[in-house]
PDB file of N, CA and C in Angstrom:
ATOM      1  N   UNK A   1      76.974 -49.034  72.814  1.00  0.00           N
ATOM      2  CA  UNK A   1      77.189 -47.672  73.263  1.00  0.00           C
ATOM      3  C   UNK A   1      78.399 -47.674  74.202  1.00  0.00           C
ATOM      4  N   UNK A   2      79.395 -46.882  74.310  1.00  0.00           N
ATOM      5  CA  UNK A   2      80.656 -46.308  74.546  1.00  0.00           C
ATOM      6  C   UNK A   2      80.359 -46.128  76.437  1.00  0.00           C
ATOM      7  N   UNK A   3      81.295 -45.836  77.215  1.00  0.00           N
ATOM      8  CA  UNK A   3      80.779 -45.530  78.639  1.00  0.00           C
ATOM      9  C   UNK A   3      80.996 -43.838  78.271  1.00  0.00           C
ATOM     10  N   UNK A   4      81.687 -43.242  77.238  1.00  0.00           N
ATOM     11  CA  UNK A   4      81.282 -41.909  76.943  1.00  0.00           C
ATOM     12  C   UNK A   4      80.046 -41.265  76.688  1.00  0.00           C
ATOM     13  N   UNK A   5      79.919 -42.286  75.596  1.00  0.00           N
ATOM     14  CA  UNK A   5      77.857 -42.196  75.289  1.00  0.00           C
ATOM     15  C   UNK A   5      77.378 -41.859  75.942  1.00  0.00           C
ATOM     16  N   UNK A   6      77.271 -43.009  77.124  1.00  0.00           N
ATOM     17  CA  UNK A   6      76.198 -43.494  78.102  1.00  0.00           C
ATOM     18  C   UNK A   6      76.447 -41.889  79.151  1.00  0.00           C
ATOM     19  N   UNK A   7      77.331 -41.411  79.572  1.00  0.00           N
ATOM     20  CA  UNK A   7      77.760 -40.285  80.209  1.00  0.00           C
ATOM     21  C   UNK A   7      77.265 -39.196  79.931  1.00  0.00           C
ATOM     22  N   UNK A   8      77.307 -39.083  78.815  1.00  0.00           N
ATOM     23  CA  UNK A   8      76.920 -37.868  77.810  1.00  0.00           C
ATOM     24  C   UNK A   8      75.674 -38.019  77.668  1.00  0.00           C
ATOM     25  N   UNK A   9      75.150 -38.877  77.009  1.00  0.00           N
ATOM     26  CA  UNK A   9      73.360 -39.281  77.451  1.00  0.00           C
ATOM     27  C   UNK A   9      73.056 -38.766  78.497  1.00  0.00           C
ATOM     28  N   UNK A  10      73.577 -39.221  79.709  1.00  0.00           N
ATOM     29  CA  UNK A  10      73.268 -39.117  80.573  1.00  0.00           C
ATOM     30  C   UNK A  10      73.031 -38.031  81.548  1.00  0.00           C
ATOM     31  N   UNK A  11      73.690 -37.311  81.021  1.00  0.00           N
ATOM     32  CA  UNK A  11      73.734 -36.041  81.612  1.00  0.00           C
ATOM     33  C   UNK A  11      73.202 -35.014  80.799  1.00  0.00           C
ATOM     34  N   UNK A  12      72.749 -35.371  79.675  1.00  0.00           N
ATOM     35  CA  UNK A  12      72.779 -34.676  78.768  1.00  0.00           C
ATOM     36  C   UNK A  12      70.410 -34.235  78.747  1.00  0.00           C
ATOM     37  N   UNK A  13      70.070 -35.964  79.382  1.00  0.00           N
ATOM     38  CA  UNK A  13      68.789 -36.190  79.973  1.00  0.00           C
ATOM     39  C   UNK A  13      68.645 -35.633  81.214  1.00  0.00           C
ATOM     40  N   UNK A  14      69.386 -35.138  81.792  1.00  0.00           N
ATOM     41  CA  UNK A  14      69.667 -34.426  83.120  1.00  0.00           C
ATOM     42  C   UNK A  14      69.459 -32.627  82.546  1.00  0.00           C
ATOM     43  N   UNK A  15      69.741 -32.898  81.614  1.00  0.00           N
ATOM     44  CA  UNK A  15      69.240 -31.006  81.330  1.00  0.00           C
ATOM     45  C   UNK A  15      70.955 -30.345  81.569  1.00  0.00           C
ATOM     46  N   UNK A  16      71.774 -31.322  81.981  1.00  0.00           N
ATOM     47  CA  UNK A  16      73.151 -30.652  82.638  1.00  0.00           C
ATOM     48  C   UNK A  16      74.109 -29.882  81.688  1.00  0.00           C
ATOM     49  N   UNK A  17      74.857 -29.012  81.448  1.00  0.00           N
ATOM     50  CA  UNK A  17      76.080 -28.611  81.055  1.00  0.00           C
ATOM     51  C   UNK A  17      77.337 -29.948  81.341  1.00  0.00           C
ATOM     52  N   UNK A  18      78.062 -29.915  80.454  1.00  0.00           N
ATOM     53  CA  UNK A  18      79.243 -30.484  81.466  1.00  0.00           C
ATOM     54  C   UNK A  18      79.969 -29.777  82.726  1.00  0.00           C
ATOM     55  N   UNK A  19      79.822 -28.703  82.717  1.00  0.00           N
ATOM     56  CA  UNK A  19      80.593 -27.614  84.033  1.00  0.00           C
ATOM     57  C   UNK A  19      79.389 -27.998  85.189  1.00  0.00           C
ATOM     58  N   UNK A  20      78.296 -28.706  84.601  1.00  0.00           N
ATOM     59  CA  UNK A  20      77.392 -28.769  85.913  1.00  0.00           C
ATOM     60  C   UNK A  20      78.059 -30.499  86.368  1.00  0.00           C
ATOM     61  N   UNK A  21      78.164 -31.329  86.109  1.00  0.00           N
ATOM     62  CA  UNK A  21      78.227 -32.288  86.026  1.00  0.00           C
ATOM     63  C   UNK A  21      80.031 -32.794  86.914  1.00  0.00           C
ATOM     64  N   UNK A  22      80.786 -31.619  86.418  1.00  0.00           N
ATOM     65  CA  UNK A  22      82.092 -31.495  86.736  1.00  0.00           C
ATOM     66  C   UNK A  22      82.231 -30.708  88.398  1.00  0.00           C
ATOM     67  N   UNK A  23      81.001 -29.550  88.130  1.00  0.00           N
ATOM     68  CA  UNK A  23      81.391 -29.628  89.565  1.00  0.00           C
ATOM     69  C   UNK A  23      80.914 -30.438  90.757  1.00  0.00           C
ATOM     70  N   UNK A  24      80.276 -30.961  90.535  1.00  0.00           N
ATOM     71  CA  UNK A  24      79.583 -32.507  91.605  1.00  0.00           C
ATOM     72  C   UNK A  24      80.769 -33.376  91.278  1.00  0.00           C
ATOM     73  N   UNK A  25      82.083 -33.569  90.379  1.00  0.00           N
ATOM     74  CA  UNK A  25      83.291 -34.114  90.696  1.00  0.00           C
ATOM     75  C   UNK A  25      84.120 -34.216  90.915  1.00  0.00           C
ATOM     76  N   UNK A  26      84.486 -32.410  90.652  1.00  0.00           N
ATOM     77  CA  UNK A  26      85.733 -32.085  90.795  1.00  0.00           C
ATOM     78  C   UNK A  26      86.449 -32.279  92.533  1.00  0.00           C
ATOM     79  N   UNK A  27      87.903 -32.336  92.466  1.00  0.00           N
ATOM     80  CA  UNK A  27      88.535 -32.103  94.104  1.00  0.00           C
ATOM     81  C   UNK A  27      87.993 -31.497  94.801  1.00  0.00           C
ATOM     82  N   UNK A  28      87.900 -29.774  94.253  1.00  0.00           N
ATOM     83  CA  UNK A  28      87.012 -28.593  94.741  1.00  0.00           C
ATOM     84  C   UNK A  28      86.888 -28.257  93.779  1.00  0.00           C
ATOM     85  N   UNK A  29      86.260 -27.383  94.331  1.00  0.00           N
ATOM     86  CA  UNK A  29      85.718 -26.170  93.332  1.00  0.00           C
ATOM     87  C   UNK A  29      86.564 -24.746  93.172  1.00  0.00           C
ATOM     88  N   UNK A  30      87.910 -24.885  93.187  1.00  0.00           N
ATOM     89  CA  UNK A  30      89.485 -24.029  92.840  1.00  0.00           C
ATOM     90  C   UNK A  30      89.140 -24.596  91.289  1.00  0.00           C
ATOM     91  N   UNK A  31      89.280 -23.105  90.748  1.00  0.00           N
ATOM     92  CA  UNK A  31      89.499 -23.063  89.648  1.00  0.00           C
ATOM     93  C   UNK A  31      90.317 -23.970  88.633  1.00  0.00           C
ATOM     94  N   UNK A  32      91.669 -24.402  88.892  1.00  0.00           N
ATOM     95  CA  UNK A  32      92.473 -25.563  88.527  1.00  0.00           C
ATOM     96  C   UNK A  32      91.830 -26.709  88.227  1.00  0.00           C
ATOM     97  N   UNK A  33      91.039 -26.865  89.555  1.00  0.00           N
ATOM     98  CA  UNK A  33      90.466 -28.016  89.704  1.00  0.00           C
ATOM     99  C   UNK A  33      89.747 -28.616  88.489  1.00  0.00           C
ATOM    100  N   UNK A  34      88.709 -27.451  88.378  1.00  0.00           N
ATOM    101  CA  UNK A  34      87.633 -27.343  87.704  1.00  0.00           C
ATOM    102  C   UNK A  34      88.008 -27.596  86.276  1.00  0.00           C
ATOM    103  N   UNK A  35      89.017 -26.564  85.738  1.00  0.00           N
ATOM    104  CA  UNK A  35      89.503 -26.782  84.321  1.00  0.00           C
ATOM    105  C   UNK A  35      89.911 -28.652  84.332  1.00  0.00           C
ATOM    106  N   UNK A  36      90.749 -29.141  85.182  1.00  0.00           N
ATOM    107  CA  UNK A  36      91.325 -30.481  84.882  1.00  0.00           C
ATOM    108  C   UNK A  36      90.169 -31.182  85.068  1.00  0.00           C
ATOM    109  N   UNK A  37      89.165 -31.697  85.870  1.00  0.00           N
ATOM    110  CA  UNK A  37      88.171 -32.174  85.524  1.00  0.00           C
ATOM    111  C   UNK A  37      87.402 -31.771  84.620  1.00  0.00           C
ATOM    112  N   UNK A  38      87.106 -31.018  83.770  1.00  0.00           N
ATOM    113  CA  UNK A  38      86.321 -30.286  82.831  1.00  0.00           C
ATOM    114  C   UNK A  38      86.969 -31.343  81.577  1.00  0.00           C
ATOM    115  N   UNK A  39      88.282 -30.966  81.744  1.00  0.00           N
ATOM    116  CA  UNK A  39      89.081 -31.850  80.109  1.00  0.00           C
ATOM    117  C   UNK A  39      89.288 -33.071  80.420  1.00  0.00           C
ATOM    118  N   UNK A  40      89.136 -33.532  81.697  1.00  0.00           N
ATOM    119  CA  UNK A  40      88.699 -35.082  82.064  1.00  0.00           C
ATOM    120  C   UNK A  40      87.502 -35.869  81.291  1.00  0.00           C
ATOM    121  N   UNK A  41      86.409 -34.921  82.179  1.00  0.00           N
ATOM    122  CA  UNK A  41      85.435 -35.285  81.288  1.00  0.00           C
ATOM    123  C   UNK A  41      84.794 -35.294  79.336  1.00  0.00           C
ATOM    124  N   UNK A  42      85.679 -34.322  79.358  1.00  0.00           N
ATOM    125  CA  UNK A  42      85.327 -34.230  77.563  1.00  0.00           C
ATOM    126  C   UNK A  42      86.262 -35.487  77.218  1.00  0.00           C
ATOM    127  N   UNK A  43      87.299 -35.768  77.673  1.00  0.00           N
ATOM    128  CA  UNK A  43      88.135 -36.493  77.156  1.00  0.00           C
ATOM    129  C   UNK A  43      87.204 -38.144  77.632  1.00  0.00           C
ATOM    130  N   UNK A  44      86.441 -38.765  78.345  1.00  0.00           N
ATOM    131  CA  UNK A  44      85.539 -39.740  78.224  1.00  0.00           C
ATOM    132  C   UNK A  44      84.468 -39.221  77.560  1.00  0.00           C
ATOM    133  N   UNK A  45      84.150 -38.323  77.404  1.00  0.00           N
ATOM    134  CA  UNK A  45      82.692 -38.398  76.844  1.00  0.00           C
ATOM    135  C   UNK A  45      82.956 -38.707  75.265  1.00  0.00           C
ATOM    136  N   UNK A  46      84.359 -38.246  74.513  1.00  0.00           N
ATOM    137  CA  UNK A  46      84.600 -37.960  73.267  1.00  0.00           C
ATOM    138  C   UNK A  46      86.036 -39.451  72.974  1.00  0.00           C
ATOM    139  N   UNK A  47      85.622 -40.354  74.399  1.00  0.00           N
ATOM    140  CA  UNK A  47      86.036 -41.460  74.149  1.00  0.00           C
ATOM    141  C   UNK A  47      87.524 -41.826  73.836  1.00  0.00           C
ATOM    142  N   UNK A  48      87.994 -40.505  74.232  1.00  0.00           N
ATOM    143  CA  UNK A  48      89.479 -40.438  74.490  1.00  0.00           C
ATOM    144  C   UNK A  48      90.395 -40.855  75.471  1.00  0.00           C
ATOM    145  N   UNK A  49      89.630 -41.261  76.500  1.00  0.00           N
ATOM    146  CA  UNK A  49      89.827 -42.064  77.795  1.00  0.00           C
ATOM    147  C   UNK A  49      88.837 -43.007  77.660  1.00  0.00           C
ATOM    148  N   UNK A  50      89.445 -44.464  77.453  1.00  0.00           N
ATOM    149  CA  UNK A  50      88.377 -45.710  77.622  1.00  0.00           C
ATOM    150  C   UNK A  50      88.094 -46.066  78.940  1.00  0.00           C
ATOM    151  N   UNK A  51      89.483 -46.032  79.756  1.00  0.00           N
ATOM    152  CA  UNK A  51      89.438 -46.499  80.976  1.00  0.00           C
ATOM    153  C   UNK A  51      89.344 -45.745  81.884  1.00  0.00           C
ATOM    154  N   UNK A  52      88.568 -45.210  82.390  1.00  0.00           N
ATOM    155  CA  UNK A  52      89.171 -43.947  83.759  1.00  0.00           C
ATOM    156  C   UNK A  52      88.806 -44.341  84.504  1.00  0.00           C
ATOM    157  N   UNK A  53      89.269 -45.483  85.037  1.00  0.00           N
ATOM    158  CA  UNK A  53      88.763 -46.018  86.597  1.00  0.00           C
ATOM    159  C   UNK A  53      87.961 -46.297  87.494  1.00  0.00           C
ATOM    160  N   UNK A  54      87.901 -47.087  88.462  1.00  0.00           N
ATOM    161  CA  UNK A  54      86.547 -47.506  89.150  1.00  0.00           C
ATOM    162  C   UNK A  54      86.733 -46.257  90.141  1.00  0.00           C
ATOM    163  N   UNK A  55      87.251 -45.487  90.168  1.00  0.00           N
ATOM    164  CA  UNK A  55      87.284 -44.761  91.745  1.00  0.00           C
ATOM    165  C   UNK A  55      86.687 -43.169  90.835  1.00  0.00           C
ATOM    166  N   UNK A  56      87.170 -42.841  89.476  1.00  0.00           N
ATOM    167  CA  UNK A  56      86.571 -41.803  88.757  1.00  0.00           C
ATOM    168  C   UNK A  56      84.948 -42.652  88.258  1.00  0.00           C
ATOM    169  N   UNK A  57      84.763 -43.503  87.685  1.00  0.00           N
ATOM    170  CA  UNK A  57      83.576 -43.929  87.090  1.00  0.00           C
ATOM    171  C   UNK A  57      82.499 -43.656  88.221  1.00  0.00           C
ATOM    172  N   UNK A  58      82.940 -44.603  89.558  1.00  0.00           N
ATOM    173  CA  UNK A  58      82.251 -44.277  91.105  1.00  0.00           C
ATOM    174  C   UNK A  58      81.319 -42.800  90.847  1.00  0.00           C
ATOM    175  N   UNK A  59      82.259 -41.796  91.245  1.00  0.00           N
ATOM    176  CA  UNK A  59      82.080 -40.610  91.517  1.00  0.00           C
ATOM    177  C   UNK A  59      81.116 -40.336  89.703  1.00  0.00           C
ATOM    178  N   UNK A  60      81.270 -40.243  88.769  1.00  0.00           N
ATOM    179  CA  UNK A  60      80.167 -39.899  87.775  1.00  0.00           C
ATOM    180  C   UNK A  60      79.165 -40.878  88.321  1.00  0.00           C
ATOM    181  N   UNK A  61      79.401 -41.841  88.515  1.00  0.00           N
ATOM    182  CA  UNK A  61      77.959 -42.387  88.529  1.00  0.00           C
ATOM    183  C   UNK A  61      76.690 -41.664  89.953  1.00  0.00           C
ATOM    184  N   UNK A  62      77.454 -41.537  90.591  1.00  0.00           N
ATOM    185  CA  UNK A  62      77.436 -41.042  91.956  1.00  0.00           C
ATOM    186  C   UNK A  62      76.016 -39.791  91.727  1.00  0.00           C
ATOM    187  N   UNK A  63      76.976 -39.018  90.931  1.00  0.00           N
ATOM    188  CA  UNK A  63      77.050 -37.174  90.675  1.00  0.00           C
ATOM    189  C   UNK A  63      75.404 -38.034  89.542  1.00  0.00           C
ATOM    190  N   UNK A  64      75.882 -38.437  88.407  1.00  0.00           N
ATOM    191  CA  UNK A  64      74.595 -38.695  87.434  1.00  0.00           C
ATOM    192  C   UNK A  64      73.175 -39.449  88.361  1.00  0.00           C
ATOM    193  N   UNK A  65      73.269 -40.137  89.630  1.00  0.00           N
ATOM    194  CA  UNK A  65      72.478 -40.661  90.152  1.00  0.00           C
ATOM    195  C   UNK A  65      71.935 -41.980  89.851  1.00  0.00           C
ATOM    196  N   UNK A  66      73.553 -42.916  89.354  1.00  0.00           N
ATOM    197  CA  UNK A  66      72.692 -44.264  88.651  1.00  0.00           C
ATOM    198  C   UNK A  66      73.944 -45.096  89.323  1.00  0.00           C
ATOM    199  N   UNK A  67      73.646 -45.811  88.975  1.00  0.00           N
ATOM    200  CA  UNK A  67      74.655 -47.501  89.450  1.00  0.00           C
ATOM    201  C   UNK A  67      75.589 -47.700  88.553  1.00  0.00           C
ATOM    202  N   UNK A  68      77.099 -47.813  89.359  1.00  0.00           N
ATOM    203  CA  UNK A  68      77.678 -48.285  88.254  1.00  0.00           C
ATOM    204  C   UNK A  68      77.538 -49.298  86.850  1.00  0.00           C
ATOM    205  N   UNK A  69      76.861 -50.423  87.675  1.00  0.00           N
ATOM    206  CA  UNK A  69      76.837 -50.887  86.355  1.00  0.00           C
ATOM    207  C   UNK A  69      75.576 -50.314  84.895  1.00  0.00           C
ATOM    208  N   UNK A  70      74.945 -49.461  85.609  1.00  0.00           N
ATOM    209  CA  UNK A  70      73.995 -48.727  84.434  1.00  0.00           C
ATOM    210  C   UNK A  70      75.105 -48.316  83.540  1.00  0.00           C
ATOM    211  N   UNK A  71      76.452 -47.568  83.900  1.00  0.00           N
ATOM    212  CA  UNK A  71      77.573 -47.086  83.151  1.00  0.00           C
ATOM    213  C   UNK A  71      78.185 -47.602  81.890  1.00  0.00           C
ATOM    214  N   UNK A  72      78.044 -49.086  82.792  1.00  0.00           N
ATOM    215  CA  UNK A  72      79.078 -50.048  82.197  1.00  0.00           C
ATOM    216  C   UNK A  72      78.326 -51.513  81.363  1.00  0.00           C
ATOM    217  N   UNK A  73      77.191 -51.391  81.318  1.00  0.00           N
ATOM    218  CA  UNK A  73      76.235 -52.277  80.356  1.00  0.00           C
ATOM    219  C   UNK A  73      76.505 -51.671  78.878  1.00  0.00           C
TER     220      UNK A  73
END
């Protein structure tokens, strides 16, 4: 399973939207914001971004309520 999968699972067992999920990551919550994290996230969940970093992965894992490495198994 993909760290998109696992994201999307994951939030997905959370009952969440992605707009719910985005705003527990975004900068703020300014509209801008919101859209660029929004296509952040579709873009890992749909595995278009393999890598997005330990400092973005952090913060989803954070927001989903699990450990990084739950992410990354």
């Amino acid at each position: 399973m993909t760290l998109g999968e696992k994201i999307l699972e994951l939030r997905q067992q959370k009952g969440w939207k992605r707009n719910d999920l985005v705003r527990k990551i975004a900068k703020s919550q300014m509209r801008n914001d919101l859209k660029i994290a929004n296509r952040y996230v579709y873009r890992i969940e749909k595995n278009e971004i393999k890598n997005p970093g330990v400092y973005n992965i952090k913060k989803i894992a954070n927001a989903l309520d699990v450990k990084i490495d739950d992410l990354l198994q």
